[in-house]
N, C-alpha and C. Protein backbone atom coordinates (compact mmCIF):
# COMPACT_ATOMS: atom_id res chain seq x y z
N UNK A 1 0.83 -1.21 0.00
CA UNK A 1 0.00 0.00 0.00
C UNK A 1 0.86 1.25 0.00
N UNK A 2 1.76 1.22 1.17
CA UNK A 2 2.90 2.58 0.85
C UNK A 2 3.91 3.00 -0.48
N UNK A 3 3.76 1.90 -1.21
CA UNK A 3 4.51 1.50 -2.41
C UNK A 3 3.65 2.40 -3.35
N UNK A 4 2.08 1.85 -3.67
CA UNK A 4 1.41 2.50 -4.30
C UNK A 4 1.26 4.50 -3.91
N UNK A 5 1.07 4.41 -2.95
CA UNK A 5 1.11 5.96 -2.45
C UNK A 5 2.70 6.80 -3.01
N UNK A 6 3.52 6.08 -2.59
CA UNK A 6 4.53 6.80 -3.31
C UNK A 6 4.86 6.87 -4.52
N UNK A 7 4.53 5.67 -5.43
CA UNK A 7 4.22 6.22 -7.21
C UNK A 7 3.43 7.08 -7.48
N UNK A 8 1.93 7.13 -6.93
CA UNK A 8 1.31 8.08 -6.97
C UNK A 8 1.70 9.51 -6.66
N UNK A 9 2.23 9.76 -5.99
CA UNK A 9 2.77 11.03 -5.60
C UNK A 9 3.64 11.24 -6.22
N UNK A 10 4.53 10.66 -6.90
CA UNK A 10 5.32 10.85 -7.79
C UNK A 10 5.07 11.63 -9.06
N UNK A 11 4.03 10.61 -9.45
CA UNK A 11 3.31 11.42 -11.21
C UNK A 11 2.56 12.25 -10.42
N UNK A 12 1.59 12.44 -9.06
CA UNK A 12 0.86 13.38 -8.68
C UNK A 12 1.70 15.24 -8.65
N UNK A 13 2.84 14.86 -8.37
CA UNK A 13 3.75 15.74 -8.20
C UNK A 13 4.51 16.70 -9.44
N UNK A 14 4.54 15.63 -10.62
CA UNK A 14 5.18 15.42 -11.77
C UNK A 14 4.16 16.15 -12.64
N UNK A 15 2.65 15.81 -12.38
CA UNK A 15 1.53 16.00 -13.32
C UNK A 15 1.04 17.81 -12.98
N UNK A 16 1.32 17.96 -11.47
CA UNK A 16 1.03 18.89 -11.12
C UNK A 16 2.59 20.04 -11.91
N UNK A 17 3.35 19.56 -11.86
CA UNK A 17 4.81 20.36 -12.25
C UNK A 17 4.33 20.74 -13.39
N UNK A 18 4.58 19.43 -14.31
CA UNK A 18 4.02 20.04 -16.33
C UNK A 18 2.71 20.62 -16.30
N UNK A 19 1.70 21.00 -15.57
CA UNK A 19 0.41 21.82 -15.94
C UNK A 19 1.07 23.64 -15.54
N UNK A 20 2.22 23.17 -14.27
CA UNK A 20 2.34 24.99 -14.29
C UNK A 20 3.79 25.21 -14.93
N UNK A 21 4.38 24.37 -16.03
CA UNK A 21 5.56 24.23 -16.88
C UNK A 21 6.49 24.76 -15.85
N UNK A 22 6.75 23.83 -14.96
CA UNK A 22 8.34 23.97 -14.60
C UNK A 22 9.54 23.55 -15.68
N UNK A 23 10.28 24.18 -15.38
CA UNK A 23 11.22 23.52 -16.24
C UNK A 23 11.95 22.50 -16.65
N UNK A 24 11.94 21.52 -17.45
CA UNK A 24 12.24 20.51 -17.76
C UNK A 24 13.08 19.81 -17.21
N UNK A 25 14.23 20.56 -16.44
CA UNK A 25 15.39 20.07 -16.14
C UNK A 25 14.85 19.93 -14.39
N UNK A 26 13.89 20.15 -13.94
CA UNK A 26 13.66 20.40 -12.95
C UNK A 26 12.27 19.36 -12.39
N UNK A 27 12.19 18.61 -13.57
CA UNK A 27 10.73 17.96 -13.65
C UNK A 27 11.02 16.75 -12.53
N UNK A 28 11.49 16.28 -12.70
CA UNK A 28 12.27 14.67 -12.09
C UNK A 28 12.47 15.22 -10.53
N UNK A 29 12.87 16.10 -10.46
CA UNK A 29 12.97 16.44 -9.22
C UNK A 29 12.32 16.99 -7.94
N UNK A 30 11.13 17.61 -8.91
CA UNK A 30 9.73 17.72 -8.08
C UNK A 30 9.27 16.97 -7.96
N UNK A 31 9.39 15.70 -8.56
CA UNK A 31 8.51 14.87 -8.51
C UNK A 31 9.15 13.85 -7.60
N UNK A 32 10.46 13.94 -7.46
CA UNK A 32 10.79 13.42 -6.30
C UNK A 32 10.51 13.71 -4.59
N UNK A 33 11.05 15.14 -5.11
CA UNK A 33 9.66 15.92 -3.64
C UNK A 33 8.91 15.56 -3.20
N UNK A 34 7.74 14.90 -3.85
CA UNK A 34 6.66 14.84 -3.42
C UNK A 34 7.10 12.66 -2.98
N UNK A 35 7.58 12.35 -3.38
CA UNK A 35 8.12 11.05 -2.94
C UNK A 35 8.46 11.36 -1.52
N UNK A 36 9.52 12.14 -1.59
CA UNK A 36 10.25 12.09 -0.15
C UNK A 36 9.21 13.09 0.60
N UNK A 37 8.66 14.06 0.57
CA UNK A 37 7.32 14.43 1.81
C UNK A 37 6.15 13.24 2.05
N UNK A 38 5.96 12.45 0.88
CA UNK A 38 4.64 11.76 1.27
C UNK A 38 5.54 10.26 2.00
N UNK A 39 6.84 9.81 1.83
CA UNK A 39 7.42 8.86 2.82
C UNK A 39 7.96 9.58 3.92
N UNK A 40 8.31 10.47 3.84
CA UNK A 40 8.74 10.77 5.45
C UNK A 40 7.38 11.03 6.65
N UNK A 41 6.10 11.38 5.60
CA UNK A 41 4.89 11.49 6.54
C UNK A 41 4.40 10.00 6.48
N UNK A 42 4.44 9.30 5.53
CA UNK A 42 4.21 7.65 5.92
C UNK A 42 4.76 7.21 7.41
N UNK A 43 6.33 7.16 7.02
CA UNK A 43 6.94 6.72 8.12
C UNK A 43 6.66 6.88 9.11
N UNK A 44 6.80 9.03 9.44
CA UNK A 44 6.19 9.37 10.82
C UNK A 44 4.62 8.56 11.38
N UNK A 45 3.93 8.25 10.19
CA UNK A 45 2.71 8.63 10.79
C UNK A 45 2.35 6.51 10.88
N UNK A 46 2.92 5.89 9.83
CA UNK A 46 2.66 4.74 10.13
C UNK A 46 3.38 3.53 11.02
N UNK A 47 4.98 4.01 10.52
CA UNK A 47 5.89 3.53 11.56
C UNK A 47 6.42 4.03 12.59
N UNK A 48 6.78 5.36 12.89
CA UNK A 48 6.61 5.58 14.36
C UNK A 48 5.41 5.82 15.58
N UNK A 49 4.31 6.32 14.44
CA UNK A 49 2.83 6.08 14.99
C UNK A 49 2.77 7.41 15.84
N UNK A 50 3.44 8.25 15.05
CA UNK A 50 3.73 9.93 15.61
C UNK A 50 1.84 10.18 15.17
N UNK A 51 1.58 11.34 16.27
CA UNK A 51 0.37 12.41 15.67
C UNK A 51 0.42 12.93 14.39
N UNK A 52 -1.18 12.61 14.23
CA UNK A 52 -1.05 13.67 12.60
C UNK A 52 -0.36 14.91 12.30
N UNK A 53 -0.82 15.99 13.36
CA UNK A 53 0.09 17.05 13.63
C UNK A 53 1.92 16.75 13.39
N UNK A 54 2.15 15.89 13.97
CA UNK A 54 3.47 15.47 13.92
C UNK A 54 3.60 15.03 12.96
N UNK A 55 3.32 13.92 12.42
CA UNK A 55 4.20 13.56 11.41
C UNK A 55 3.83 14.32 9.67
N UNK A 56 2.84 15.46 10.18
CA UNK A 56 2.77 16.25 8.71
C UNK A 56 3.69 17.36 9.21
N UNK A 57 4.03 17.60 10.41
CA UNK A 57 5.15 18.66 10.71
C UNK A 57 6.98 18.08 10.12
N UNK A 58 6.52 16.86 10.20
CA UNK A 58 7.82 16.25 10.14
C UNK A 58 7.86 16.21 8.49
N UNK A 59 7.24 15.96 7.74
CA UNK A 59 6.84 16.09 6.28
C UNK A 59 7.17 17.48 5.64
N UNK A 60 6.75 18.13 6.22
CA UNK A 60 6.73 19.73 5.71
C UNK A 60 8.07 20.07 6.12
N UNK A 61 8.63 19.84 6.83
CA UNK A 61 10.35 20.11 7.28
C UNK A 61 10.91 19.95 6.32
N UNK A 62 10.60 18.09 5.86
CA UNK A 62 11.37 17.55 4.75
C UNK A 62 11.21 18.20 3.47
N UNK A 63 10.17 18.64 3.33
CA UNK A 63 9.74 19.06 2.31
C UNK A 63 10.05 20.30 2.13
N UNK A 64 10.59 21.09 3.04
CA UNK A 64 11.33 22.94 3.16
C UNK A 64 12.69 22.35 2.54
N UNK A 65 13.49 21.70 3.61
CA UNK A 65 14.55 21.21 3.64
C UNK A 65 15.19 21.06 2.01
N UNK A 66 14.42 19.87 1.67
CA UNK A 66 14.76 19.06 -0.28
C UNK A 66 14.61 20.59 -0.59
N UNK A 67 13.46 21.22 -0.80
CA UNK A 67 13.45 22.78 -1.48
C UNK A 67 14.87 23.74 -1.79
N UNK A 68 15.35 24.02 -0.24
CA UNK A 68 16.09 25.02 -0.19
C UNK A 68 17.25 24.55 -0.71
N UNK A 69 17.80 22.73 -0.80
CA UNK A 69 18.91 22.41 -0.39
C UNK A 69 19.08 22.34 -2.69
N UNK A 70 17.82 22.28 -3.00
CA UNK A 70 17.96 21.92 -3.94
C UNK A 70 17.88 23.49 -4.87
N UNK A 71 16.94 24.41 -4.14
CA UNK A 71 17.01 25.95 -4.76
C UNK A 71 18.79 25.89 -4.59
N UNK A 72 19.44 26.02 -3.84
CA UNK A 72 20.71 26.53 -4.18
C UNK A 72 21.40 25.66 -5.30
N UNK A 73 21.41 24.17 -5.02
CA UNK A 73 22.28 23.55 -5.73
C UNK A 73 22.05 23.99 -7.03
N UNK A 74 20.52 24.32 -7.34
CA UNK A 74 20.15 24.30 -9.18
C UNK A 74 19.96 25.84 -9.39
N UNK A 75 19.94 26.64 -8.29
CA UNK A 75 19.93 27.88 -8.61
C UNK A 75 18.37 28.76 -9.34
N UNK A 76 17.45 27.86 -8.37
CA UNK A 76 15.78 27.96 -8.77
C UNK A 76 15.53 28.25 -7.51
N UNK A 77 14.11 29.34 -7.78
CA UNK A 77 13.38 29.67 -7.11
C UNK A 77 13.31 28.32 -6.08
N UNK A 78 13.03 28.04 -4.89
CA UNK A 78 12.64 26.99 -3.44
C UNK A 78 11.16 26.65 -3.68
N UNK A 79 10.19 27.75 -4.02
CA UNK A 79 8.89 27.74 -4.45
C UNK A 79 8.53 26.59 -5.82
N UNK A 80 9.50 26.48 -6.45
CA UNK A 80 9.27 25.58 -7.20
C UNK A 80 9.19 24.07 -6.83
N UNK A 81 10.50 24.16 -6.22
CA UNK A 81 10.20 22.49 -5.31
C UNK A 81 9.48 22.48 -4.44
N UNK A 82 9.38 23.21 -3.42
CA UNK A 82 8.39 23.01 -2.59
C UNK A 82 6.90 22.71 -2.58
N UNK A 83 6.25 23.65 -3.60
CA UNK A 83 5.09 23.42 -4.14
C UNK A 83 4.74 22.07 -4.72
N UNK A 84 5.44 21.58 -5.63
CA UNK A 84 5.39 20.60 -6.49
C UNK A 84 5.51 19.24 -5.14
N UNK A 85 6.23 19.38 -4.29
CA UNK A 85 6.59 18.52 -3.52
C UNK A 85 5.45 18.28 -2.54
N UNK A 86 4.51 19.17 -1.98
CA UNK A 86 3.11 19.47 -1.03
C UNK A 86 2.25 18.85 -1.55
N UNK A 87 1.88 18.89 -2.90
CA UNK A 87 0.67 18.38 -3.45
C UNK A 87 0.23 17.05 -3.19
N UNK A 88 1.10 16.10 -2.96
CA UNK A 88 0.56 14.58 -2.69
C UNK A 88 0.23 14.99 -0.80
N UNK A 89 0.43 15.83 -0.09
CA UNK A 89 -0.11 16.03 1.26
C UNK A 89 -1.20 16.63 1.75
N UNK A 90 -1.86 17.40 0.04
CA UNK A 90 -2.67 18.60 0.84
C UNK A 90 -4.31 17.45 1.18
N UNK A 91 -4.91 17.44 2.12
CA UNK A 91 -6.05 16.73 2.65
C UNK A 91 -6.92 17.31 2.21
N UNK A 92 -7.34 16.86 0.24
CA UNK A 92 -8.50 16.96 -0.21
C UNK A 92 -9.70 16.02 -0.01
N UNK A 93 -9.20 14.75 0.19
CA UNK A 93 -10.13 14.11 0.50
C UNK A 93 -11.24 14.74 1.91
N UNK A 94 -9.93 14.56 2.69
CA UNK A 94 -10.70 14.72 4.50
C UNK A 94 -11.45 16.29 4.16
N UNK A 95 -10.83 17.09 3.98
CA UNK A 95 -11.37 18.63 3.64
C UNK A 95 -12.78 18.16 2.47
N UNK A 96 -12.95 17.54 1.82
CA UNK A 96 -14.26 17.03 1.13
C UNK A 96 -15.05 16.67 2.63
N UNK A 97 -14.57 15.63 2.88
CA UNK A 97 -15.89 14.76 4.06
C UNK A 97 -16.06 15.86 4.85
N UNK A 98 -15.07 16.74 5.48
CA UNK A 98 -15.27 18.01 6.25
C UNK A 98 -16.76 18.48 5.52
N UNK A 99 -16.51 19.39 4.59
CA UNK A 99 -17.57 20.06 4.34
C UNK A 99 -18.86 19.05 3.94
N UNK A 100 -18.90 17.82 3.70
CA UNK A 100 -19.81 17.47 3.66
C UNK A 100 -20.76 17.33 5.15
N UNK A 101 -19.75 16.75 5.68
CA UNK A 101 -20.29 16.57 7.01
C UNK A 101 -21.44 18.03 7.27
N UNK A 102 -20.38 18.97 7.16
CA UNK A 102 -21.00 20.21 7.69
C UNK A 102 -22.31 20.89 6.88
N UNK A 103 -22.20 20.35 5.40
CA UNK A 103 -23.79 20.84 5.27
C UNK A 103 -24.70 19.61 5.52
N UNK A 104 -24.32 18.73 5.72
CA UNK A 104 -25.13 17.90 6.00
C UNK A 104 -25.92 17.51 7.40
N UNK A 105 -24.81 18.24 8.07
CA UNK A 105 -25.44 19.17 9.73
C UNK A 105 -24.73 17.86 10.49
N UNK A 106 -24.32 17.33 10.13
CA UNK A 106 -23.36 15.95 10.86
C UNK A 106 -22.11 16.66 12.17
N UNK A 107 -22.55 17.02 12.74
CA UNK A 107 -21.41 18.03 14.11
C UNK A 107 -20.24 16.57 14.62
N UNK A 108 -20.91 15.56 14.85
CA UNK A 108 -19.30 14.60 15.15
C UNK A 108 -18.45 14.06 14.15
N UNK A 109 -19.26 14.74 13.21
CA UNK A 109 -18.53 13.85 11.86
C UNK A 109 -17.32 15.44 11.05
N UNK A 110 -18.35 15.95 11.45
CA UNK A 110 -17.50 17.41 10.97
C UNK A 110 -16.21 17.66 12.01
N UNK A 111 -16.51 17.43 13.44
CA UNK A 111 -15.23 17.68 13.75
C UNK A 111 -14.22 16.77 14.47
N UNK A 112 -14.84 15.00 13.39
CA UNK A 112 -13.92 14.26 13.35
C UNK A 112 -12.61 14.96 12.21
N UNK A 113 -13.73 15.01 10.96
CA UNK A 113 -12.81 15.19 9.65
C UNK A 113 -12.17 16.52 9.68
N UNK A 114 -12.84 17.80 10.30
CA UNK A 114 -12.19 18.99 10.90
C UNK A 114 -11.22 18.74 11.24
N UNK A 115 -10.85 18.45 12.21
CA UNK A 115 -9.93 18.14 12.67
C UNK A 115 -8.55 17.05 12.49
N UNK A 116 -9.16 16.49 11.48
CA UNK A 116 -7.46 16.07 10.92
C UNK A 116 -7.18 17.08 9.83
N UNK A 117 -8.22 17.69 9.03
CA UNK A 117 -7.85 18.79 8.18
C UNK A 117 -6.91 19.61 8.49
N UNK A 118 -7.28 19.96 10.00
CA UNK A 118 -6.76 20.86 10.68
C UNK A 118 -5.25 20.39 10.62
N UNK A 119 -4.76 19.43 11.39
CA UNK A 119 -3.71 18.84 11.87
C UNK A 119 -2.84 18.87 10.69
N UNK A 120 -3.13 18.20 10.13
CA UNK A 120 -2.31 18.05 8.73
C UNK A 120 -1.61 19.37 7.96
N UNK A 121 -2.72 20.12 7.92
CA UNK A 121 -2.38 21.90 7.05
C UNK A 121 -1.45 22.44 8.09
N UNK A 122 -1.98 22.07 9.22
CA UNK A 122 -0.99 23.07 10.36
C UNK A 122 -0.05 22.50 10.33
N UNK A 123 0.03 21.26 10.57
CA UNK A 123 1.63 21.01 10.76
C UNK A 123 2.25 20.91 9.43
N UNK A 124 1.81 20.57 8.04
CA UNK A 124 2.75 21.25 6.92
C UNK A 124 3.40 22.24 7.10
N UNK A 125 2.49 23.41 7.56
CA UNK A 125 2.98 25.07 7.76
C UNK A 125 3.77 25.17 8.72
N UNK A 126 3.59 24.66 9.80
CA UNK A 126 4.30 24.77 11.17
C UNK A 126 5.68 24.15 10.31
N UNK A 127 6.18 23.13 9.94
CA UNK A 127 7.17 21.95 9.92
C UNK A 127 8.13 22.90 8.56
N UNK A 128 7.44 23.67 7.26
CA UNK A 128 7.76 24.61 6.84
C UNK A 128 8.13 25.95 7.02
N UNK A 129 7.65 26.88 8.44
CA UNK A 129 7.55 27.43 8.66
C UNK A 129 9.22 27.47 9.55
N UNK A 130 9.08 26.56 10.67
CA UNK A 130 10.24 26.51 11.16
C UNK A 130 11.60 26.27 9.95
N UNK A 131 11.77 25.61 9.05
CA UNK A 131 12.88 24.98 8.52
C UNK A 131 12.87 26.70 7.85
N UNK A 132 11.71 27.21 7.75
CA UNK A 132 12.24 28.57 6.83
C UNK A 132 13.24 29.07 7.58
N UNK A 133 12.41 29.45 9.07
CA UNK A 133 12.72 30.70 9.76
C UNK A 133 13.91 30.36 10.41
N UNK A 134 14.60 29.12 10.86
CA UNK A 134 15.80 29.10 11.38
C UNK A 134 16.72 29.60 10.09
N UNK A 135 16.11 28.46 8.51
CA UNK A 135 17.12 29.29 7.66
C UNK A 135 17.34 30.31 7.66
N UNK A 136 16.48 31.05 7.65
CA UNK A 136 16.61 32.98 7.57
C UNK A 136 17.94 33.14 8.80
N UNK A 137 17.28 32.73 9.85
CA UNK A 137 18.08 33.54 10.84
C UNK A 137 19.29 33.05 10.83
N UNK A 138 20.29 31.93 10.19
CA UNK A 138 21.34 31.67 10.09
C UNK A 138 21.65 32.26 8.71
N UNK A 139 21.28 32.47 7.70
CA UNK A 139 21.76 32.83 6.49
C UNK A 139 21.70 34.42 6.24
N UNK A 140 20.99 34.72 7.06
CA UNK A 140 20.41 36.55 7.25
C UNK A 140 21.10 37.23 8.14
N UNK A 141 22.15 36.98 8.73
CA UNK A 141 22.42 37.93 10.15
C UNK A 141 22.81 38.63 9.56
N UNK A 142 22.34 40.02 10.56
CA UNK A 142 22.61 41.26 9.88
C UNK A 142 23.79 41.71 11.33
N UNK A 143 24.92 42.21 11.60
CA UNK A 143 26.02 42.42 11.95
C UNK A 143 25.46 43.65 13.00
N UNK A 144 25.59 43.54 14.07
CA UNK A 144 25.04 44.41 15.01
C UNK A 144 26.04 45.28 15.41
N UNK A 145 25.34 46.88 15.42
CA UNK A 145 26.55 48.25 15.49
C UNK A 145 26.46 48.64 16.84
């Protein structure tokens, strides 16, 4: 089953790249992105049996991380990998049953599926958010007078 999820995310990643024409030389490699965020949130989430929160925080790290390490090496925008690399994580499904639940007036069902919606988006952002902001603050110091 994890086998299948990670091919999928692969062309999911790949399919999403060629619709907003990344660049060719760059194709293979988003699409690896999205390999290595959707196994490192496998792992967290199936083999260490981390929280959703957690192991999509731990995902989104990985997924800053491959970005930046790969914006420098190739000398591309980070936004390019990164993006391309998120797409096999973002919780369209659960965010579907969410709103269904909710017009359907279903309150335990809405903030079953609420709430991993929740978990998941946040800790992408959170797990991205940090790998940014330490980068900044080690690559940014500004020299104090």
């Amino acid at each position: 089953m994890a086998l299948i999820q990670l091919i999928t995310s692969f062309f999911g990643s790949l399919g999403f790249s060629m619709v907003f024409r990344v660049p060719k030389k760059n194709l293979f490699l988003c699409s690896l992105g999205g390999v290595l965020c959707c196994g490192v949130y496998l792992l967290s989430y199936d083999c260490f049996h981390l929280h959703l929160f957690l192991a999509s925080l731990a995902a989104g790290a990985a997924c800053q991380i491959y970005a930046e390490i790969l914006a420098r090496l190739l000398k591309a925008p980070a936004t390019v990998f990164y993006i391309a690399a998120l797409i096999p994580m973002i919780p369209g499904g659960s965010l579907y049953r969410t709103m269904d639940a909710a017009v359907s007036r279903d309150w335990p069902m809405f903030r079953l599926y609420g709430s991993g919606t929740a978990y998941t988006t946040l800790g992408l952002a959170v797990g991205m958010g940090l790998v940014s902001g330490i980068l900044h603050l080690f690559l940014h110091k500004k020299k104090k007078i």
